[in-house]
Protein backbone atom coordinates (compact mmCIF):
# COMPACT_ATOMS: atom_id res chain seq x y z
CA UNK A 1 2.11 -56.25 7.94
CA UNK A 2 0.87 -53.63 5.68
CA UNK A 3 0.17 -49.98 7.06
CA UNK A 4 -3.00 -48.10 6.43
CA UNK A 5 -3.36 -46.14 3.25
CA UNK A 6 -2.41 -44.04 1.84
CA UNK A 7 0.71 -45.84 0.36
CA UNK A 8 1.76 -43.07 -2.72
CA UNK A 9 3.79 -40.54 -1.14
CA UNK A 10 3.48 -36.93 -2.37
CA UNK A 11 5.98 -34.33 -2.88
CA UNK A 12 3.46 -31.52 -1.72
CA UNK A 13 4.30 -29.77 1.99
CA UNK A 14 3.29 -26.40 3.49
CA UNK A 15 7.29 -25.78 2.61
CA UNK A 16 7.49 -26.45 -0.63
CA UNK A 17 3.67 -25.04 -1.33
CA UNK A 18 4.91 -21.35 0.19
CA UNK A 19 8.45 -21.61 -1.65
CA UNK A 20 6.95 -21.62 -4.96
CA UNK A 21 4.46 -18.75 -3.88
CA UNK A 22 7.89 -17.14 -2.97
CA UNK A 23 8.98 -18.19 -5.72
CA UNK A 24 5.95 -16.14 -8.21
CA UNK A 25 6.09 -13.07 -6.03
CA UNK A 26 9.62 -12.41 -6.86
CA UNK A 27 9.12 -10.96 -10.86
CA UNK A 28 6.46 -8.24 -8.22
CA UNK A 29 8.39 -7.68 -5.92
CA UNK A 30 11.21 -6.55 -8.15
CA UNK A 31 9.08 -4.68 -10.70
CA UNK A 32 7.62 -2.72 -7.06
CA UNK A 33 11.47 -1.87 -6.04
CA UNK A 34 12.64 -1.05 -9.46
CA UNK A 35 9.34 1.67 -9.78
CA UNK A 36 9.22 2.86 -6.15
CA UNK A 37 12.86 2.50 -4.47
CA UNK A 38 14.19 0.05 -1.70
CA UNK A 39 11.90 1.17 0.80
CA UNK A 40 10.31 -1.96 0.17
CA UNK A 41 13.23 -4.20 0.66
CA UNK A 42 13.67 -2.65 4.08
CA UNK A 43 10.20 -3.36 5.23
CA UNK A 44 10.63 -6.75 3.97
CA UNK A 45 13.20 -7.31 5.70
CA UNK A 46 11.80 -6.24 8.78
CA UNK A 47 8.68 -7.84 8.38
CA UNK A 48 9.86 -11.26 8.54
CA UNK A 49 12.13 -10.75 11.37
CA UNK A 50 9.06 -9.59 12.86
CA UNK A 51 7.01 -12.47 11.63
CA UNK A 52 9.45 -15.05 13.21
CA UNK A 53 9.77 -13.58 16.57
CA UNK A 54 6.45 -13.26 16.75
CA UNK A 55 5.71 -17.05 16.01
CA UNK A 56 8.40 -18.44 18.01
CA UNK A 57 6.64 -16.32 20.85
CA UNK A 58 3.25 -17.74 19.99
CA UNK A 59 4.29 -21.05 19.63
CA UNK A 60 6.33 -21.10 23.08
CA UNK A 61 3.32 -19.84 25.25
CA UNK A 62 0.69 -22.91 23.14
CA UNK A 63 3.31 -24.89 24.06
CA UNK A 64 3.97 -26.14 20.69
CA UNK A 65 7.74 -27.29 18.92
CA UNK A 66 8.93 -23.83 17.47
CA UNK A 67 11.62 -25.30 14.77
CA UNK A 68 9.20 -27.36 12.37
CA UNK A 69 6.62 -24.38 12.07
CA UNK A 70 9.57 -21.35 11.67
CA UNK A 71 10.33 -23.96 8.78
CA UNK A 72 7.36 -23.81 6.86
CA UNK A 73 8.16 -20.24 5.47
CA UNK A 74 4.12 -19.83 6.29
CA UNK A 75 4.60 -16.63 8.35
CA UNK A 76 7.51 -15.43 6.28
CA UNK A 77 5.11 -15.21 3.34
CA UNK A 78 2.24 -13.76 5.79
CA UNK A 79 4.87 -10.79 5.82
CA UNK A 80 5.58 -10.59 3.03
CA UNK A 81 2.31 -10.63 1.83
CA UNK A 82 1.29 -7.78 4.16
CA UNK A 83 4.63 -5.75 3.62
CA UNK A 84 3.23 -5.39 -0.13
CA UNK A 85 0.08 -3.62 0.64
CA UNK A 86 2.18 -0.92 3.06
CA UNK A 87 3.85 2.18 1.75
CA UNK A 88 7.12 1.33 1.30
CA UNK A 89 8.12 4.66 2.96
CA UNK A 90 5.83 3.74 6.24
CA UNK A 91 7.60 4.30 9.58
CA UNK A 92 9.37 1.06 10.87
CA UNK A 93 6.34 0.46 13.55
CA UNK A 94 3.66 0.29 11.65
CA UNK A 95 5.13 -3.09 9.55
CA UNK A 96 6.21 -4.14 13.07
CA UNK A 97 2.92 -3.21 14.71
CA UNK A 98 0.86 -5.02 11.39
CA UNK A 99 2.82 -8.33 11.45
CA UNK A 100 2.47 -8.93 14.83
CA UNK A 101 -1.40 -8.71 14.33
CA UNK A 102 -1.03 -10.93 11.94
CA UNK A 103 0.82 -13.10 12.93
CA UNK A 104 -1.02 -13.46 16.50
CA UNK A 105 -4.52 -12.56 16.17
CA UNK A 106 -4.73 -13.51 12.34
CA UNK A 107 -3.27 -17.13 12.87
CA UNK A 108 -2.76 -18.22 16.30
CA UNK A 109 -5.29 -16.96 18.16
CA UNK A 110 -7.36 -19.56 15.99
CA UNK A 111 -5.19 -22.82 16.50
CA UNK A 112 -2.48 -21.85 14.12
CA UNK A 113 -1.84 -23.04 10.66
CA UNK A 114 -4.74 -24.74 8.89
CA UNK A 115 -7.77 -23.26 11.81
CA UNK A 116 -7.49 -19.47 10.77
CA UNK A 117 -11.01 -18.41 9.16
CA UNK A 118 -9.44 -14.94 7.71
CA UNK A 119 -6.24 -14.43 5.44
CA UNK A 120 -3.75 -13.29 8.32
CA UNK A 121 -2.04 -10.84 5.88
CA UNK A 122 -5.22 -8.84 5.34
CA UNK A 123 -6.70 -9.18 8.68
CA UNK A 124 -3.44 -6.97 9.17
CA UNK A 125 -3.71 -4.90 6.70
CA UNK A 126 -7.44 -4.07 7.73
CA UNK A 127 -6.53 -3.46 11.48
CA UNK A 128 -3.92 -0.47 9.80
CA UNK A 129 -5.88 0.70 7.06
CA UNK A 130 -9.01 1.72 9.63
CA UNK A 131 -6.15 2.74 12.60
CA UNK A 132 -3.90 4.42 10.87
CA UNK A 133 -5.68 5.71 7.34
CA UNK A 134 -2.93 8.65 7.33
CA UNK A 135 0.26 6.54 7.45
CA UNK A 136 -1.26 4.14 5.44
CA UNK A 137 -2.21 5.99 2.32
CA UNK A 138 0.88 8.54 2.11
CA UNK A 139 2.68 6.55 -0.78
CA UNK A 140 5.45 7.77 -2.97
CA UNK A 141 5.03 8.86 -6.00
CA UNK A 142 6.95 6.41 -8.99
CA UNK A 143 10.58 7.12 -9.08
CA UNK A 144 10.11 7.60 -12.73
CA UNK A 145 7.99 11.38 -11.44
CA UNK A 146 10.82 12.16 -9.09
CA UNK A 147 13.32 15.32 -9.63
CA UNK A 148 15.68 13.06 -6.95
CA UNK A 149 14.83 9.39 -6.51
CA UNK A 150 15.16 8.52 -2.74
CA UNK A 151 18.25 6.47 -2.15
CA UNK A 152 19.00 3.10 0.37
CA UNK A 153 19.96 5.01 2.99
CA UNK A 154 17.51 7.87 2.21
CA UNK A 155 14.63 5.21 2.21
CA UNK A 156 15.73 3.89 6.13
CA UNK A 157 16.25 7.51 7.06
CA UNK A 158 12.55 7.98 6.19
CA UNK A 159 11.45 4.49 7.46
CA UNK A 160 13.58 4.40 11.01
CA UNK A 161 14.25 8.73 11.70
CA UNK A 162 11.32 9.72 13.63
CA UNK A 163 9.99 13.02 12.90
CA UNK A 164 11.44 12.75 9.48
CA UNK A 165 8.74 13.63 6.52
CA UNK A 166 7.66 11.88 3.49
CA UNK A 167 5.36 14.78 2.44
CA UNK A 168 7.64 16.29 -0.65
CA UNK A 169 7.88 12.82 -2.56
CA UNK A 170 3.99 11.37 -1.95
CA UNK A 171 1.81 11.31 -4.37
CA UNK A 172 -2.14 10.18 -4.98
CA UNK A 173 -2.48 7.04 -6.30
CA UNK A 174 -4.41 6.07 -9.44
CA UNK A 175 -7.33 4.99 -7.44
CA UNK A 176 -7.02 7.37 -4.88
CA UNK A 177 -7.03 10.16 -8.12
CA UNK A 178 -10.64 8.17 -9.44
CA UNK A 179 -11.75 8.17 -6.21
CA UNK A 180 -11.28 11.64 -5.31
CA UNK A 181 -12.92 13.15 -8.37
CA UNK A 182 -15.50 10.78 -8.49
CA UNK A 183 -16.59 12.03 -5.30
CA UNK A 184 -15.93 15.72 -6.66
CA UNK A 185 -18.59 15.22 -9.52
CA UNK A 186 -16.05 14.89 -12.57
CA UNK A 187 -15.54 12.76 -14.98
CA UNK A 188 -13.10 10.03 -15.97
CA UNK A 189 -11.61 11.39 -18.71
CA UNK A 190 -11.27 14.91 -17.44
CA UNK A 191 -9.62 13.49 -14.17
CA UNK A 192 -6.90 11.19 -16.28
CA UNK A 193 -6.45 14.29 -18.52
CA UNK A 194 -5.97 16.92 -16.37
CA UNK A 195 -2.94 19.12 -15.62
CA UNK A 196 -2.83 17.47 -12.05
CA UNK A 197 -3.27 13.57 -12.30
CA UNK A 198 -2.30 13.34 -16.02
CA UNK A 199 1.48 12.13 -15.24
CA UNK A 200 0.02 9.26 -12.77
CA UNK A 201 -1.68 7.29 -15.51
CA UNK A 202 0.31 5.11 -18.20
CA UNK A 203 -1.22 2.87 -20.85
CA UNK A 204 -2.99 0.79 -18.89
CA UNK A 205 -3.73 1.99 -15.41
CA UNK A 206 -1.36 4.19 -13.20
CA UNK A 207 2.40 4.52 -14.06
CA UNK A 208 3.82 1.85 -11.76
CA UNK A 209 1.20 0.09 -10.92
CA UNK A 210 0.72 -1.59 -13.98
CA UNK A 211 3.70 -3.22 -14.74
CA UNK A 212 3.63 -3.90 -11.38
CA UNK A 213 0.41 -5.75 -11.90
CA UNK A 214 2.04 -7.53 -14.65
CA UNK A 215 4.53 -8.90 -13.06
CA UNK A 216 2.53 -10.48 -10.28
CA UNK A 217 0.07 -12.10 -13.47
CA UNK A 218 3.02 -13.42 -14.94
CA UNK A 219 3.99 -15.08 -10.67
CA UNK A 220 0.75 -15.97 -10.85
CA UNK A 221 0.15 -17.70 -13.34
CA UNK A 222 2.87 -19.62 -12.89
CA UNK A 223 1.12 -20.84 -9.68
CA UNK A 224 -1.69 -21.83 -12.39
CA UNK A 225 0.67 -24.29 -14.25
CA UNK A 226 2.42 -25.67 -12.00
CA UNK A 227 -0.58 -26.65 -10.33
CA UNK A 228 0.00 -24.83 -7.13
CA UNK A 229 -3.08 -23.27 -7.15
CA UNK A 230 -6.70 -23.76 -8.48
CA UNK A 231 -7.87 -21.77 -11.48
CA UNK A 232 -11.18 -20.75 -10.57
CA UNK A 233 -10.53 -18.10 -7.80
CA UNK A 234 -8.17 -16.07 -9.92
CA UNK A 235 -10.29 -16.75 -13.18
CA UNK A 236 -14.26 -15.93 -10.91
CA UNK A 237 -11.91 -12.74 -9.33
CA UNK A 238 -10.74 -11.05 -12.79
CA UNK A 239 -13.73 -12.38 -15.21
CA UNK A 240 -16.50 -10.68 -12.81
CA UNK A 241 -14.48 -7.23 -12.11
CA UNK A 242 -14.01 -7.12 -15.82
CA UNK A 243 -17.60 -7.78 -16.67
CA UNK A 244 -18.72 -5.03 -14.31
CA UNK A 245 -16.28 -2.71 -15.47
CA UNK A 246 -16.98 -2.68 -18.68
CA UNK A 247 -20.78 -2.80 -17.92
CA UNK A 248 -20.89 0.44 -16.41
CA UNK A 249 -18.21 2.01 -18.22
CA UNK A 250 -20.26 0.89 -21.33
CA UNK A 251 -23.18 2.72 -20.11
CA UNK A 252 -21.58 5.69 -18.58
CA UNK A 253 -17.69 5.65 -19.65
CA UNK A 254 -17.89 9.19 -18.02
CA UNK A 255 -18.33 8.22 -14.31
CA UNK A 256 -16.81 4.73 -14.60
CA UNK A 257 -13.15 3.81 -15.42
CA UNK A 258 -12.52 1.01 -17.91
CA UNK A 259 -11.90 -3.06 -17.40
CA UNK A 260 -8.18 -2.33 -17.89
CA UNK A 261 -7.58 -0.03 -15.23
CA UNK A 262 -9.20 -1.94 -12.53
CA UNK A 263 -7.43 -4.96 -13.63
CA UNK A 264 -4.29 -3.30 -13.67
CA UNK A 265 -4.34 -0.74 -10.69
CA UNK A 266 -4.14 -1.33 -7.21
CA UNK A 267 -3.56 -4.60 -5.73
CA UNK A 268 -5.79 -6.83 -8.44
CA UNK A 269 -3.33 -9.51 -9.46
CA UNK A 270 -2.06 -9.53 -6.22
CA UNK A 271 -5.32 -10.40 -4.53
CA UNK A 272 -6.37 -12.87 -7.23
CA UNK A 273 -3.73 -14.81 -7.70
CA UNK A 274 -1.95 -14.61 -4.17
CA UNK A 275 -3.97 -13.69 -1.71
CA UNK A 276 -7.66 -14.52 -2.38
CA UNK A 277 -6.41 -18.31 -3.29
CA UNK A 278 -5.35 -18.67 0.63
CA UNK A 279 -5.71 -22.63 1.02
CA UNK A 280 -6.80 -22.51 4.49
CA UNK A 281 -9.10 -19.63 4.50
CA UNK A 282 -10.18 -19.64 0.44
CA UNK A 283 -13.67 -21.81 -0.38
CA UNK A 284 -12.33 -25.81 -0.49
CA UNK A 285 -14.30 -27.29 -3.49
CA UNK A 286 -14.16 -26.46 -7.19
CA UNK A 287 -17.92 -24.86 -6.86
CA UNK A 288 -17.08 -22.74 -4.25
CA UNK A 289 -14.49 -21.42 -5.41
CA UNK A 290 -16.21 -19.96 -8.60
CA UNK A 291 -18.76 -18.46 -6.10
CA UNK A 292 -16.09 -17.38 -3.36
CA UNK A 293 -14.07 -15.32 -6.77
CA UNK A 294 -17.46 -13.68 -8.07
CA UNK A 295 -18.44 -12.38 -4.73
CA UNK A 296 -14.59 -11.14 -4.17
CA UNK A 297 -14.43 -9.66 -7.70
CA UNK A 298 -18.08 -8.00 -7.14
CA UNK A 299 -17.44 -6.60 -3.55
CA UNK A 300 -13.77 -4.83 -4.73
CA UNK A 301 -15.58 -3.36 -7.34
CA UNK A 302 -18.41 -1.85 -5.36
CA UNK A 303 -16.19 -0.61 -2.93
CA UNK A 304 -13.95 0.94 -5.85
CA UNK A 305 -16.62 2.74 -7.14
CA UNK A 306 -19.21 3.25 -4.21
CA UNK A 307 -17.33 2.60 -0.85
CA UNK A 308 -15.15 5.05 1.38
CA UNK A 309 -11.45 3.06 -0.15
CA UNK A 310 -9.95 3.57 -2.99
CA UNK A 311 -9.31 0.47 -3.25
CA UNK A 312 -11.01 -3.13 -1.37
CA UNK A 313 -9.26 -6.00 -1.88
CA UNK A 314 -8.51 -6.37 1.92
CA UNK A 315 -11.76 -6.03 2.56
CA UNK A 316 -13.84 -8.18 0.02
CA UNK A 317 -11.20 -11.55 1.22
CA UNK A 318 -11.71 -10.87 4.97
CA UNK A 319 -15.98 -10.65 3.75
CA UNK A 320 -15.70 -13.85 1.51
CA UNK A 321 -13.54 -15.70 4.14
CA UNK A 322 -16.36 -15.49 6.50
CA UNK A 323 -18.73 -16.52 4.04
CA UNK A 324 -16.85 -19.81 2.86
CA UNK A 325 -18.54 -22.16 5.45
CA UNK A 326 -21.80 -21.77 4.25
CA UNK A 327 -20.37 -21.94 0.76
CA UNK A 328 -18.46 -24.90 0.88
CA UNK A 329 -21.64 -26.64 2.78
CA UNK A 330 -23.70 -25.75 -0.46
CA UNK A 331 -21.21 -26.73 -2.81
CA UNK A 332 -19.92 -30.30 -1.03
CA UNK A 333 -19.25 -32.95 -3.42
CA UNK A 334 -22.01 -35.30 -3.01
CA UNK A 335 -20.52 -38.68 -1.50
CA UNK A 336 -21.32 -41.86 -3.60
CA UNK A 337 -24.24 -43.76 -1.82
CA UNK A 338 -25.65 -40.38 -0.21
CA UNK A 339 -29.28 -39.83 -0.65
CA UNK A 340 -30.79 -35.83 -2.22
């Protein structure tokens, strides 16, 4: 008796899909400790024992097996995926506090993997960004700018000691920098040359940052030819922020930074190639995904240059996410034998 198709096996799996993306972040997440200090490593850590325990919970009150979905590495990569976008200085609860948010209202409360609408790592992010701005933006400055770079023990003293300051080694970032004197009246080129935010900015974007920013291009595209993710949420992401940024900065390079620094600042190649290509909560067909990268690559930019963040990454996914059911509705494959 022969069984119902399909009869080719495949050697795709949630497992092997979030080892590779493991696999790309690694050249970042390096890069991020080599610039900033192990602070990062220690949240990491703690992030996905946080991550676990809170699935295992999850999955134990839904009633579900816990084994087979601690295996698929899906909410390891959820933390670490959030753990990038938090200080890596932040006190211990607020990685605790964001994974668990995640990891519960992000994913399960929706069914669990495959029926969450929103990226679970930003949905995090987005619940600590608006309730805790203060212990969200205090980041270090790069260990390259520091008299005495904070050691491993140093960095958990800071992350676990409460009442312990990281005041004397914060700095603004790039964006936050832009953003501040853009909303003081001044120009670009007097805020990147002047006595005060001269030493954050390096050839491309913010010391740091960019070859940070390189490094998760060169994960991603690795993604891109190994065929682990689709090219036109990355490509729609980067081509439309670039186009816009040069636009304006064409017309008034005072006011507006150039393509290079948005491209290479903040958390761009993260949120192109990692986090806005989400397979369960990313635009399904090859139309929509064009339309789901433009409106992601338009919204970070507005909220760049004319919103209340620095930066909006978080913000344009969770906006596009909610948008992809009407998107992928208009941009459905037409089935053979269907009528206009």
């Amino acid at each position: 008796m022969t069984t119902s198709s399909p009869h080719l096996g495949t050697s795709n799996s949630v497992s092997r899909l979030m080892l590779h993306v493991g696999y790309a972040l690694l050249p970042g997440i390096a890069t991020y400790i080599w610039l900033f200090g192990p602070g990062l490593l220690v949240h990491i850590l703690l992030a996905c024992a946080t991550a676990l325990v809170a699935e295992a919970a999850a999955l134990a009150l839904r009633g579900r097996p816990v084994m087979p979905a601690l295996m698929d590495s899906s909410a390891i990569l959820t933390a670490v995926l959030l753990t990038l976008a938090i200080p890596p200085l932040a006190p211990w609860w607020l990685t605790v506090l964001g994974v668990s948010f995640a990891i519960l209202f992000g994913k399960h409360l929706y069914g669990g993997l495959g029926y969450n609408p929103f990226n679970p790592a930003m949905l995090g992010y987005a619940m600590l960004l608006i309730s805790f701005p203060l212990e969200m933006t205090r980041w270090p400055a790069p260990l390259s700018l520091l008299e005495q770079a904070p050691s491993l023990n140093d960095s958990i003293a800071l992350i676990f000691a409460n009442g312990v300051s990281v005041d004397a080694i914060s700095a603004a970032t790039p964006l936050d920098a832009l953003k501040t004197q853009m909303a003081l009246g001044m120009d670009i080129p007097g805020t990147i040359a002047s006595s005060e935010y001269s030493q954050l900015f390096g050839q491309l974007a913010g010391v740091g940052w960019e070859s940070i920013n390189l490094a998760f291009l060169l994960g991603g595209l690795y993604l891109l030819f190994t065929g682990r993710i689709a090219w036109q949420i990355p490509v729609a992401i980067l081509s439309s922020i670039v186009l816009l940024a040069a636009g304006f900065h064409y017309l008034d390079p005072q006011h507006y930074a150039s393509p290079e620094l948005h491209l290479f600042g903040g958390a761009t190649m993260l949120g192109a190639f990692f986090i806005a290509t989400d397979p369960v909560s990313a635009s399904t067909t090859p139309r929509g995904r064009i339309f789901y990268g433009i409106g992601i690559g338009v919204i970070i930019y507005a909220i760049r240059n004319w919103g209340g963040y620095p930066d909006g990454v978080a913000f344009a996914v969770l906006l596009m996410n909610m948008a992809v059911p009407m998107i992928d509705y208009f941009t459905r494959t037409r089935v053979f034998g269907e009528g206009k």
